[in-house]
Protein backbone atom coordinates (compact mmCIF):
# COMPACT_ATOMS: atom_id res chain seq x y z
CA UNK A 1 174.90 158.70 86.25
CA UNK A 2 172.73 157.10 88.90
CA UNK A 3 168.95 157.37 89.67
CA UNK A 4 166.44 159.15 87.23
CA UNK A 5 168.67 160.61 84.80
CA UNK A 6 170.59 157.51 84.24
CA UNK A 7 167.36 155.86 83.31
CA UNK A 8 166.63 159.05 81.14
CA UNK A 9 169.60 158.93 79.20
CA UNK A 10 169.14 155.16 78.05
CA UNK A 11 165.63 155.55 77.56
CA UNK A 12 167.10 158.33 75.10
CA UNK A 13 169.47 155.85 73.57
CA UNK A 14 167.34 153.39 72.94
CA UNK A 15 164.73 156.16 71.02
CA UNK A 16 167.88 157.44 69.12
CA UNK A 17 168.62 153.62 67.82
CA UNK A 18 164.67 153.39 67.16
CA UNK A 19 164.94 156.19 65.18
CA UNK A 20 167.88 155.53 63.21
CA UNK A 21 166.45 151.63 62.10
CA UNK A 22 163.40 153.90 61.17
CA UNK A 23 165.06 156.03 59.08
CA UNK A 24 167.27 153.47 57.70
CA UNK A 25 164.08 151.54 56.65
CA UNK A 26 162.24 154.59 55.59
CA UNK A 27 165.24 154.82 53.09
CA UNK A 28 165.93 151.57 52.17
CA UNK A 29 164.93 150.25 48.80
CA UNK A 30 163.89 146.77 49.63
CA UNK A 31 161.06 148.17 51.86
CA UNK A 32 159.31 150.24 49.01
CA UNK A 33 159.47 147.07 46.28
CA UNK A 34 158.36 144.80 48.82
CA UNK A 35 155.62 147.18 49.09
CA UNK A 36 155.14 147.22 45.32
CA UNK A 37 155.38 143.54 45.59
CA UNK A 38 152.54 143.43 48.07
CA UNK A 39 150.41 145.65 46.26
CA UNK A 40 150.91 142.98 43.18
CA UNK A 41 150.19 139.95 45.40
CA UNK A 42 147.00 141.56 46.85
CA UNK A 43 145.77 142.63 43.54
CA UNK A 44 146.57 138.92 41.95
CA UNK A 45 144.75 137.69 45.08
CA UNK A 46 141.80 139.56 44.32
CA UNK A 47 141.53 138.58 40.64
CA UNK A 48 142.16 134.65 41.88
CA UNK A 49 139.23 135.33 44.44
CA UNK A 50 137.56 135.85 41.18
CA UNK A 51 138.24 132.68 39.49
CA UNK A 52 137.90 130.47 42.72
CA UNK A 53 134.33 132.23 42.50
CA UNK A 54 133.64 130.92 39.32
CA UNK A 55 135.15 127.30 39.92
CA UNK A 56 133.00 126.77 43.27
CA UNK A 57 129.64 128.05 40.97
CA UNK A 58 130.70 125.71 38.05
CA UNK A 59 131.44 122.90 40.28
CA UNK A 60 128.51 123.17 42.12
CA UNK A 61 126.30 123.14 38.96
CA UNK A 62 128.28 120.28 37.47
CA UNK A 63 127.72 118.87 40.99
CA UNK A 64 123.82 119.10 40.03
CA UNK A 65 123.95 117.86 36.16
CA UNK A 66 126.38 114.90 36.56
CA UNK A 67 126.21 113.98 40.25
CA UNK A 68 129.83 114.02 40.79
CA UNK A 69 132.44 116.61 41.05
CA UNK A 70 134.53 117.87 37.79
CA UNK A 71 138.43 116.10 38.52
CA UNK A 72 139.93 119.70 36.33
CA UNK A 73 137.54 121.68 38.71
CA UNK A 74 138.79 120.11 42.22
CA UNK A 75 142.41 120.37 40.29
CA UNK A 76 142.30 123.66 39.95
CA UNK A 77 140.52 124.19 43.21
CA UNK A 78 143.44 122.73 44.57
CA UNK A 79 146.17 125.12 43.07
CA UNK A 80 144.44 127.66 43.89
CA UNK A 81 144.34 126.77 47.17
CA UNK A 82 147.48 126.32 47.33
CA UNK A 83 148.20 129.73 45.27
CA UNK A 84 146.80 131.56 48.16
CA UNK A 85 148.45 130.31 50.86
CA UNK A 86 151.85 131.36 49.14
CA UNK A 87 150.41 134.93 48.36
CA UNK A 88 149.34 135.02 51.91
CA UNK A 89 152.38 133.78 53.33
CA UNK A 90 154.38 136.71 51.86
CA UNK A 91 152.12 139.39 52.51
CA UNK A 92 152.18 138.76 56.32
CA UNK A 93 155.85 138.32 55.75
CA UNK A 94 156.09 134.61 56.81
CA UNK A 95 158.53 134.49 53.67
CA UNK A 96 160.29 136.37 51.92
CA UNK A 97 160.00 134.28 48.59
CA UNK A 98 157.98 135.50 45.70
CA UNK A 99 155.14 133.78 45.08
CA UNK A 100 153.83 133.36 41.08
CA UNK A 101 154.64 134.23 38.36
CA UNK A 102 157.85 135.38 40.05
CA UNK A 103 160.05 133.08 42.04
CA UNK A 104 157.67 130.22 41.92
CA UNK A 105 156.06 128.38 39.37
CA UNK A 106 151.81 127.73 39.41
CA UNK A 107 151.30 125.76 42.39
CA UNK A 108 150.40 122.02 41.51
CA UNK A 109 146.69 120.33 43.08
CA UNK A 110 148.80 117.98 45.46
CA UNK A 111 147.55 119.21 48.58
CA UNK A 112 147.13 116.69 51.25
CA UNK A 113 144.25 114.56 50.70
């Protein structure tokens, strides 16, 4: 076919093949643990947003008593720094690896300096 209904009939193919990769990922496993995944990651997230709460009051205080920051404090700082960029990274899908405590280990505090 030429003219509209040619253009009708691959604008129908290419809906069909839209659909199917939908319903193939609608019913694929890996999409609904990833999800489960995510829903781990952003919980852990949270709690860390917690801790990196607590760290940045502590340090500041200890930042007040002794005039100098806490090494353990910017340590941990650090890793948790680091601990959200890898939870990030997989929950906007720029990898597919599993941050910790399941592919990974705890990040280390060697962030650039």
């Amino acid at each position: 076919m030429t003219g509209i209904g040619a253009s009708h009939d691959d604008d129908s193919r290419e809906s069909d093949a839209r659909n199917s990769r939908l319903e193939q990922n609608l019913k694929s496993r890996s999409t609904w643990v990833r999800l489960l995944y995510m829903a781990l990651f952003g919980f852990l997230l949270w709690i860390a947003g917690f801790v990196l709460f607590a760290v940045v009051i502590i340090q500041f205080v200890w930042r007040i008593v002794e005039t100098k920051s806490n090494e353990r404090l910017l340590q941990l700082g650090r890793s948790l720094a680091r601990y959200f960029e890898e939870v990030i990274r997989f929950l906007t899908f720029n990898t597919e690896e599993l941050p910790f405590p399941i592919d990974r280990d705890w990040p280390g505090s060697d962030l650039g300096e």
